[in-house]
Every structure is written in structure tokens, then in C-alpha cells.
C-alpha atoms as a PDB file:
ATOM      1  CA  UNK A   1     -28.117-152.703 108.171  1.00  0.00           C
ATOM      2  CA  UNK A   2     -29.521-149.679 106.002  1.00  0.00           C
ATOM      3  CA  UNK A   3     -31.128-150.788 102.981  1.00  0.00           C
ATOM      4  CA  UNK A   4     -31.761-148.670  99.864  1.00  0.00           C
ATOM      5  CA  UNK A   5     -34.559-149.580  97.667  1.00  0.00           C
ATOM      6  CA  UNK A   6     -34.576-148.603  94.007  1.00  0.00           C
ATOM      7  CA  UNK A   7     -38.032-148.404  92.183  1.00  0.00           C
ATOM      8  CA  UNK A   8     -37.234-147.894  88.509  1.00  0.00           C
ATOM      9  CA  UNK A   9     -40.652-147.361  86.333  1.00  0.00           C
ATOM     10  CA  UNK A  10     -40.356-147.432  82.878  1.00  0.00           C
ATOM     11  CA  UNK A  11     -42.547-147.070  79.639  1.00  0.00           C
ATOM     12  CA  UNK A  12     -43.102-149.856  77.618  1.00  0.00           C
ATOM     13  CA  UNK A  13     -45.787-148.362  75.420  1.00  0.00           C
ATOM     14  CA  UNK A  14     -45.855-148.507  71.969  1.00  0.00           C
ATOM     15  CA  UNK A  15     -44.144-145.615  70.844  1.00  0.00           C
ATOM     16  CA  UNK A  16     -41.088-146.455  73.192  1.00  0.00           C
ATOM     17  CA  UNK A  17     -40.314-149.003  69.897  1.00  0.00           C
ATOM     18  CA  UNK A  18     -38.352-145.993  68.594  1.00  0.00           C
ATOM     19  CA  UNK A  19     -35.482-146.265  71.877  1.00  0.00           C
ATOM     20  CA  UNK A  20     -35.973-149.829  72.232  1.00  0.00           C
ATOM     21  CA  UNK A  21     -32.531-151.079  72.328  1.00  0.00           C
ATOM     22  CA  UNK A  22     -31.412-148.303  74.177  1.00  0.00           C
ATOM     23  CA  UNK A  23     -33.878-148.246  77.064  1.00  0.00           C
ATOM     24  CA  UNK A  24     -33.053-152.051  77.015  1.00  0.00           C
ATOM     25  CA  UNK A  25     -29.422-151.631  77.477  1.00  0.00           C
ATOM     26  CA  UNK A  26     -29.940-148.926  79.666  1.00  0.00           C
ATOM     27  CA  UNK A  27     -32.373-150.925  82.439  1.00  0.00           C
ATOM     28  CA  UNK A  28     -29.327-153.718  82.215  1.00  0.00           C
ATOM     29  CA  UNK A  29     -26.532-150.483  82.488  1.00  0.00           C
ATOM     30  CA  UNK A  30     -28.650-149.468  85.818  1.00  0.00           C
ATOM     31  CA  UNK A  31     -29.070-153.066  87.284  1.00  0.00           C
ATOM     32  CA  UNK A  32     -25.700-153.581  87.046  1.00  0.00           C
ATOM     33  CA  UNK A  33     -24.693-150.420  88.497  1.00  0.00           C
ATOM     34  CA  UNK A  34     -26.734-151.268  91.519  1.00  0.00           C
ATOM     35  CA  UNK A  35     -24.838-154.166  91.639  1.00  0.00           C
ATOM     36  CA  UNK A  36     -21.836-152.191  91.811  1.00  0.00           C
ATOM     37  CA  UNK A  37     -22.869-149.917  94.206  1.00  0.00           C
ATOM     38  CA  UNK A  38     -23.475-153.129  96.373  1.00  0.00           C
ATOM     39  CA  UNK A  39     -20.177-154.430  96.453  1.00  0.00           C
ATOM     40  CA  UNK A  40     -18.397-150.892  96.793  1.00  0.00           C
ATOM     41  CA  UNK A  41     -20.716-149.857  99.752  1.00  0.00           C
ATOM     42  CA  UNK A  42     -21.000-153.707 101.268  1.00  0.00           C
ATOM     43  CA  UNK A  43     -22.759-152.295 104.920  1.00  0.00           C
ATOM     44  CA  UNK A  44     -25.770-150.997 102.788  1.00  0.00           C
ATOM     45  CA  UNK A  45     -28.277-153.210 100.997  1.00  0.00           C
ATOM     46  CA  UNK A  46     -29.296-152.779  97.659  1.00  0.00           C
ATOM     47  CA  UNK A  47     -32.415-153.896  96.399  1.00  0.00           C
ATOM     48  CA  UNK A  48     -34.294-153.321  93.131  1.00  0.00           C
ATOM     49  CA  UNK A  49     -37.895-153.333  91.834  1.00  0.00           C
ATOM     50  CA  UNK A  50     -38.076-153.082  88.102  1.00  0.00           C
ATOM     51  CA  UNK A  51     -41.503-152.135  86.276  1.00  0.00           C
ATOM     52  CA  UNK A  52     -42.658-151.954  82.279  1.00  0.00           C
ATOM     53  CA  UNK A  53     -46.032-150.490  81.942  1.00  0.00           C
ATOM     54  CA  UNK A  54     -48.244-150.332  78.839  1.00  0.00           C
ATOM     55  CA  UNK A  55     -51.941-150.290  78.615  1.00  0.00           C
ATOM     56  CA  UNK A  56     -53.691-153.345  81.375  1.00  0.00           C
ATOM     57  CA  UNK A  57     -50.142-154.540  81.879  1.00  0.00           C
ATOM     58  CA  UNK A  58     -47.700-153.607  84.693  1.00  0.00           C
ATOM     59  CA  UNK A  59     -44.431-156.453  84.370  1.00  0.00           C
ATOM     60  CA  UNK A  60     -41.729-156.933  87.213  1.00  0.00           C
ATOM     61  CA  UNK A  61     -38.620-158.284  86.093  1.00  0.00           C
ATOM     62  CA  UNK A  62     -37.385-157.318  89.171  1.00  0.00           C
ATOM     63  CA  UNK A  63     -39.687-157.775  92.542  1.00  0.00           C
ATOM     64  CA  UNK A  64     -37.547-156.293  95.619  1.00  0.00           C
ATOM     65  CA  UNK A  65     -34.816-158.781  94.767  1.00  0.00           C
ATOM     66  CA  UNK A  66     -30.931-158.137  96.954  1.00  0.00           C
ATOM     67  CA  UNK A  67     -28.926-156.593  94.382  1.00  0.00           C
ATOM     68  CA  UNK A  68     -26.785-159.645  94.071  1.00  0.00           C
ATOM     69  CA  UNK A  69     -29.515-161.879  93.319  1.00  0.00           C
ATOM     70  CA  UNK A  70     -30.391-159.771  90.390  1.00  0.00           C
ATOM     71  CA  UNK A  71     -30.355-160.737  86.900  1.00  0.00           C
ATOM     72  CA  UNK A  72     -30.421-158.299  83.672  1.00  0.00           C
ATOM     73  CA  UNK A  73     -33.541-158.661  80.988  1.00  0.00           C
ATOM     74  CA  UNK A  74     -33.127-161.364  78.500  1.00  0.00           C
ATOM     75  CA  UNK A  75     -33.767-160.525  75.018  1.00  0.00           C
ATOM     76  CA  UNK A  76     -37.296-159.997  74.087  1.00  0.00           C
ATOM     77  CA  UNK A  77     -38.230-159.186  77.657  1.00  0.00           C
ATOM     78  CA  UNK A  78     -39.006-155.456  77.279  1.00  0.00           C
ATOM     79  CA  UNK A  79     -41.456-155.172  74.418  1.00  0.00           C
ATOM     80  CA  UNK A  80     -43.052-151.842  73.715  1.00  0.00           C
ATOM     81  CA  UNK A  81     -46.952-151.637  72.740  1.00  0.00           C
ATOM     82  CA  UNK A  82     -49.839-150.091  74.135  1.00  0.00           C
ATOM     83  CA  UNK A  83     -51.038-146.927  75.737  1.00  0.00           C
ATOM     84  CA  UNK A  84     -49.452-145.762  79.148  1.00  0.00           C
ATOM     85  CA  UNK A  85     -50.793-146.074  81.993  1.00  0.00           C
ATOM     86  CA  UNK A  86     -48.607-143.727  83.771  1.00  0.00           C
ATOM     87  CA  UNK A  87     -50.436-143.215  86.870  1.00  0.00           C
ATOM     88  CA  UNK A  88     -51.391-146.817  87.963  1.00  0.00           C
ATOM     89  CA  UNK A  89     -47.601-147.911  87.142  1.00  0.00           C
ATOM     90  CA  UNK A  90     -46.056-145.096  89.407  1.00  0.00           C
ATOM     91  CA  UNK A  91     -49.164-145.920  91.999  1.00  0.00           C
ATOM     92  CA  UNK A  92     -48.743-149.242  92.070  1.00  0.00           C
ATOM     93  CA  UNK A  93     -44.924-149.277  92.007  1.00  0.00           C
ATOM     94  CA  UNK A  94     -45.232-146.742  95.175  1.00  0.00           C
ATOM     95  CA  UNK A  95     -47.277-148.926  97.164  1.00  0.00           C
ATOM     96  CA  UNK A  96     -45.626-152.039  96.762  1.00  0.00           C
ATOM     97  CA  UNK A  97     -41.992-150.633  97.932  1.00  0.00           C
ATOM     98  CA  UNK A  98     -43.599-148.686 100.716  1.00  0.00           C
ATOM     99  CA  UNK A  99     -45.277-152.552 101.872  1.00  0.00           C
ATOM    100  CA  UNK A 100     -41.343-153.607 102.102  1.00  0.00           C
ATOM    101  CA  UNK A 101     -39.541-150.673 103.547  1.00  0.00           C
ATOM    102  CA  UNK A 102     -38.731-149.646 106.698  1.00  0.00           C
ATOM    103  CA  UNK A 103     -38.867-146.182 107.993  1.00  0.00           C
ATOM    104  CA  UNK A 104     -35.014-145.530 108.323  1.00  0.00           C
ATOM    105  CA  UNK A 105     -34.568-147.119 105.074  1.00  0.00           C
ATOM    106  CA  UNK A 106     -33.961-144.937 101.785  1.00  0.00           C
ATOM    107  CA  UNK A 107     -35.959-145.205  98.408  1.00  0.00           C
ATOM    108  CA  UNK A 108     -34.980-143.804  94.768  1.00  0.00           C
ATOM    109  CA  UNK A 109     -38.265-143.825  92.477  1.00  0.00           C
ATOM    110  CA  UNK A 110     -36.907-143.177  88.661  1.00  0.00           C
ATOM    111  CA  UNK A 111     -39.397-143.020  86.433  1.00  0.00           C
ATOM    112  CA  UNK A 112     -39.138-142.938  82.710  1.00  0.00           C
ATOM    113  CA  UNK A 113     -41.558-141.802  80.119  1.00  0.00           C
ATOM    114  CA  UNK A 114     -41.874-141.122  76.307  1.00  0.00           C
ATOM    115  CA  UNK A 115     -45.667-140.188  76.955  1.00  0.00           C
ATOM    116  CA  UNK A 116     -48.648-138.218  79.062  1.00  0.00           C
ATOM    117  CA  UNK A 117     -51.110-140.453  81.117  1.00  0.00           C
ATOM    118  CA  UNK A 118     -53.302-141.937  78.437  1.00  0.00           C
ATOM    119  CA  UNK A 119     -55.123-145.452  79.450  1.00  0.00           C
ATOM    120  CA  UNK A 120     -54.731-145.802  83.845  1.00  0.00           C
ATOM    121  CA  UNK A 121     -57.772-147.219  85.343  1.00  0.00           C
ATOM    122  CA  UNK A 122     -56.841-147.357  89.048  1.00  0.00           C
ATOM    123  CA  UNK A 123     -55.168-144.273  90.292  1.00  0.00           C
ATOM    124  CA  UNK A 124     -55.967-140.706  89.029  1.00  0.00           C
ATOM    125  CA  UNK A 125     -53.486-137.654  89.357  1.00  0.00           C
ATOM    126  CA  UNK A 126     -54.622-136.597  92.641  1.00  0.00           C
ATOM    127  CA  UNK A 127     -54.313-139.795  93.850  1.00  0.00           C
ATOM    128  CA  UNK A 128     -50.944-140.265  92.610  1.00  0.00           C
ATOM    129  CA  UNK A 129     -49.217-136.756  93.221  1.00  0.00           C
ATOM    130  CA  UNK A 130     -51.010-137.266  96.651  1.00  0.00           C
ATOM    131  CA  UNK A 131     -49.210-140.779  97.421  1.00  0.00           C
ATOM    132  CA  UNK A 132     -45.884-138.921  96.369  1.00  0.00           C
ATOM    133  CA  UNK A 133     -46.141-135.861  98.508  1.00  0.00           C
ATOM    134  CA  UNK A 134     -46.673-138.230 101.505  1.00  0.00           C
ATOM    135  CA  UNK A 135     -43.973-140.650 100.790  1.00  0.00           C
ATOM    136  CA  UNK A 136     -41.671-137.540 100.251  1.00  0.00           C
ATOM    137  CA  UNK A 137     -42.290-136.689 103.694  1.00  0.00           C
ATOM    138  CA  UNK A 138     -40.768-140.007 104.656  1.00  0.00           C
ATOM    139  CA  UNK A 139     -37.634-139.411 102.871  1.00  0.00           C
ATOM    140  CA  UNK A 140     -38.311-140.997  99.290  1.00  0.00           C
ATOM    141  CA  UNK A 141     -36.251-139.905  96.473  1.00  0.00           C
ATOM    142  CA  UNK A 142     -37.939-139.450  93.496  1.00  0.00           C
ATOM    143  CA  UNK A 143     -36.744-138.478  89.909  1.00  0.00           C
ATOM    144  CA  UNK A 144     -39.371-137.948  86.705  1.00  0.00           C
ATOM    145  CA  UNK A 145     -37.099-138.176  83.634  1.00  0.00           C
ATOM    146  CA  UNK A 146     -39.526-137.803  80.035  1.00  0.00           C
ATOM    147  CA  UNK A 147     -38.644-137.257  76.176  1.00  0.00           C
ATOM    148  CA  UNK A 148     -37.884-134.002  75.140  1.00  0.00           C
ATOM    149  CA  UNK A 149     -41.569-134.093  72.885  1.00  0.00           C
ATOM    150  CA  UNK A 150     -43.292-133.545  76.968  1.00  0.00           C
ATOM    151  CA  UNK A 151     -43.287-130.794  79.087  1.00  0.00           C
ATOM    152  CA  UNK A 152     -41.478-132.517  81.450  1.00  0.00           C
ATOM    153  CA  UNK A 153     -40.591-129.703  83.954  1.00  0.00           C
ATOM    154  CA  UNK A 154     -44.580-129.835  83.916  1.00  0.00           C
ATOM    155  CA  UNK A 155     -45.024-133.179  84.404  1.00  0.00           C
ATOM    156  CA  UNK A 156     -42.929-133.863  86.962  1.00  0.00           C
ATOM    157  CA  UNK A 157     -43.961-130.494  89.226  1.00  0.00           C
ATOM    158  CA  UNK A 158     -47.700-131.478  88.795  1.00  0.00           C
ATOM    159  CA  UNK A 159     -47.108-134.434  90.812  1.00  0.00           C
ATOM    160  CA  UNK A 160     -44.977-132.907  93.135  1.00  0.00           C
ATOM    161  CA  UNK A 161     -41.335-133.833  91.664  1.00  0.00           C
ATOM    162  CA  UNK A 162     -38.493-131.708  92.142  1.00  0.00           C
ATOM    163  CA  UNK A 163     -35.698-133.243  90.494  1.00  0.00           C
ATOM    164  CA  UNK A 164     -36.304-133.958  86.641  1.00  0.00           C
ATOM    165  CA  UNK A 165     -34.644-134.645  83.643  1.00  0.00           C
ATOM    166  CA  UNK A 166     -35.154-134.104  79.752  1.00  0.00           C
ATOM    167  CA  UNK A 167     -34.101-136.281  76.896  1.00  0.00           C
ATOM    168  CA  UNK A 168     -33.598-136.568  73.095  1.00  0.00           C
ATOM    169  CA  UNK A 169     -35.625-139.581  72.010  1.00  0.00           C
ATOM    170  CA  UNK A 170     -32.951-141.329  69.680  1.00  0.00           C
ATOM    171  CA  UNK A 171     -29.742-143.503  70.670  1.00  0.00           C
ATOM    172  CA  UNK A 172     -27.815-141.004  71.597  1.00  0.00           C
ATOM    173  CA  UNK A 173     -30.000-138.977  73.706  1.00  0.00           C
ATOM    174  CA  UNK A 174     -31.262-141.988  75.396  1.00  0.00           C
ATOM    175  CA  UNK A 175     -27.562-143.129  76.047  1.00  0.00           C
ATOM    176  CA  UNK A 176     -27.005-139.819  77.589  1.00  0.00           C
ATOM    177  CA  UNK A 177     -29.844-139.855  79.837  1.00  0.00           C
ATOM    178  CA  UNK A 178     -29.058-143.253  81.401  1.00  0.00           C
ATOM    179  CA  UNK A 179     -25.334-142.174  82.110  1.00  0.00           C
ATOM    180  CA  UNK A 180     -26.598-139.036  83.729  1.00  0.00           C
ATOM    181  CA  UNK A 181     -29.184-141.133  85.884  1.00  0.00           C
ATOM    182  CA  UNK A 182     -25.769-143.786  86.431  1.00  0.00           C
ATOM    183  CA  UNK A 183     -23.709-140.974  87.939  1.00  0.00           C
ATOM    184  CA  UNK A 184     -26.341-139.505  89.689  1.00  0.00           C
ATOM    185  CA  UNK A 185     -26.913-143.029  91.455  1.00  0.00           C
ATOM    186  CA  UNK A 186     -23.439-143.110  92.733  1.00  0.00           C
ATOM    187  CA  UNK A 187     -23.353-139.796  93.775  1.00  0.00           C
ATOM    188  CA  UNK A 188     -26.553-140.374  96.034  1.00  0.00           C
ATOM    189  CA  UNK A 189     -25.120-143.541  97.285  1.00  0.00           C
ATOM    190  CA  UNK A 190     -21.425-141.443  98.404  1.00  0.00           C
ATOM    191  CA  UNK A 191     -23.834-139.124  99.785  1.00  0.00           C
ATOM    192  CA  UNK A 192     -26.212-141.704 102.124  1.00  0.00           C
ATOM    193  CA  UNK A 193     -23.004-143.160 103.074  1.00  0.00           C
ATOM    194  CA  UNK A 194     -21.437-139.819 104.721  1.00  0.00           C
ATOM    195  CA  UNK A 195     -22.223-138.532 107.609  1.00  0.00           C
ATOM    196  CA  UNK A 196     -24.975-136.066 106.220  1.00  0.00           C
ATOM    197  CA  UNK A 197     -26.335-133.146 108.267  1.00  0.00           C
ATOM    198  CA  UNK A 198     -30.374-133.256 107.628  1.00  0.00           C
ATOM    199  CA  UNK A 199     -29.679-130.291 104.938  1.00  0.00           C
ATOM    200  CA  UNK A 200     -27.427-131.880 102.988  1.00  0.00           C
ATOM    201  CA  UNK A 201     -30.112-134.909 103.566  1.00  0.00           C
ATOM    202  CA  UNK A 202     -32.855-132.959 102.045  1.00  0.00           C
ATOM    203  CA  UNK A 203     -31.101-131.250  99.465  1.00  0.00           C
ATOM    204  CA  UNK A 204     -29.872-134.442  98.204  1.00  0.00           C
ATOM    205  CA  UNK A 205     -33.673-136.237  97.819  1.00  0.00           C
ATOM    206  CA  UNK A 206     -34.628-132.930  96.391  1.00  0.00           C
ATOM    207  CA  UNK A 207     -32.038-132.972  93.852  1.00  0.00           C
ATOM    208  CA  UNK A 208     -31.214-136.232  92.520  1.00  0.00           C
ATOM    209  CA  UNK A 209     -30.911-135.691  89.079  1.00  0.00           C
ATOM    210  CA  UNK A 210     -27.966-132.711  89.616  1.00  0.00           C
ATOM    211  CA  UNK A 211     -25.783-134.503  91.923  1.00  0.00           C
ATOM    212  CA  UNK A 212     -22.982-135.525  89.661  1.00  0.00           C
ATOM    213  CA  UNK A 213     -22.696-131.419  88.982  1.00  0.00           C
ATOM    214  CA  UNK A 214     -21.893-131.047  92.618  1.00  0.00           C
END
């Protein structure tokens, strides 16, 4: 059976307060579309690693758990504070999927930001944008998505990202994003359940974050 593993990363530093409820909602709104995607595509497993990050703390409320053996947050489980240590949450996260996954298996990194690399004491840039250029060779997916206050395009191609995404930090924005990142999930999954040529393979890893426009 083909197994797709989704690594979602998202900030849980301090100023993240502001889109609280909404990046709250929104980790439930993508669980359960995972869950969704499990039942509709039954001959593919789903499974899901969840990560919060803020300054010394990395949190999984999701640890490689089978889609139907997932459960949303509970209130008062996603509680912004700290710095963000961007680059030891996306190294980390990295290297405990790749520990799990099999070569023929696919992987879709999102990660989600309000804020640059401020406080990581483990991995460095190079380090990081190095790990991602090898595990893009593999086949990862992998999607940067950051407020609209970053230079996200920047961001995201400085660690080797093709496919990112900017946001409006309020409700609405934030709503929008994770409805974007929704339909682009179940576009990918129509997608790795065709018959793809290797083109349409690449183009699709390389462009996560467009494929509802297709």
C-alpha cells in the first residue's frame, strides 16, 4: 500500500496570538481533511505529523499517527509565546518523517510562519535548506506559506522551496490561506492517485500550492 505522509509545521510563537483561533481551527480544518482524503482514496494511507514550535519547545500533537487514529487539538493545546525557532522545527520535523518513510512513499511538508528564524539552536540555514534540497530529490513535497509582513517568496527560495504562499495576518486572511492549502491537498491527492507520467509527477511536488488553479 502507498502511504502519504503529511508534515505540517506551524508557528506557535508569540506573535501568532493575533491568528490564534484561526490557525487553531485551521490545524483541526486540515486534520480532518486528511481524514477525508483517507476514506475517499481507501488504497492509500494517510498519516500525519503535527508540530508547534516556539523558542526551546517543539510539541507533536500528532506523531506519524494513521489518519483515522487522529484526533483534532483540544482547547488550549496550541498556545502562542516565544521566539521561533524556525530552522530546528522544519529540521527536526524533516528528520523524523524521513526515519518513517519509505522510498516509494510520498511526503507533503507545509510549513507555516508569522516570523524570520529568530531563537534555533540546532540547525542553521545551510543545514536546513541543505536537508530540503536532498529530500526533494527523493520526491518530498514541500510548501513554505508566511504572513504577508515576510518576504516570503524570499524565504521560501532561500531554502530551496518552490511552491509558496502569502497571507493576510487577520481572520479572514488566515481563513483563506487554510482553504487554499485544503484544496490544494485534494488536488495533490487526485493527482498521486492517477496514473502520472514523471512530468506531471514533478510538476506537481514543484507546485503544490497552485494545484487547485489547474
Amino acid at each position: 500500500m502507498k502511504t502519504v505522509y503529511n508534515l505540517i509545521i506551524v508557528d506557535e510563537s508569540g506573535s501568532m496570538c493575533l491568528i490564534e483561533q484561526q490557525a487553531f481551527a485551521g490545524m483541526n480544518e486540515t486534520i480532518q481533511t486528511v481524514q477525508q482524503l483517507q476514506k475517499k482514496y481507501p488504497e492509500i494511507e494517510q498519516r500525519i505529523t503535527l508540530m508547534t514550535f516556539e523558542t526551546g519547545k517543539r510539541r507533536y500533537h500528532l506523531d506519524n499517527v494513521p489518519a483515522k487514529q487522529a484526533h483534532v487539538l483540544r482547547p488550549g493545546e496550541y498556545r502562542p509565546g516565544g521566539g521561533t525557532p524556525l530552522y530546528d522545527a522544519v529540521g527536526e520535523g524533516i528528520a523524523k518523517v524521513n526515519a518513517v518513510c519509505g522510498v516509494d512513499d510520498e511526503v507533503v511538508v507545509t510549513i507555516i510562519t508569522d516570523g524570520e528564524e529568530n531563537s534555533s539552536m540546532e540547525y542553521n540555514h545551510k543545514m536546513v535548506k541543505n536537508l530540503i534540497e536532498k529530500m526533494k530529490k527523493q520526491g518530498w513535497t514541500f510548501a513554505f506559506i508566511g504572513t504577508d509582513n515576510l518576504d516570503v517568496s524570499g524565504m521560501a527560495q532561500s531554502l530551496g522551496i518552490d511552491s509558496h504562499l502569502s497571507f493576510s495576518e487577520d481572520a479572514a486572511g488566515t481563513q483563506m490561506m487554510f482553504e487554499r492549502v485544503r484544496s490544494c491537498r485534494e488536488a495533490n491527492m487526485a493527482c498521486i492517485a492517477s496514473d502520472e507520467s514523471d512530468e506531471q509527477r514533478a510538476h506537481r511536488r514543484a507546485n503544490f500550492l497552485n494545484l487547485d488553479e489547474a
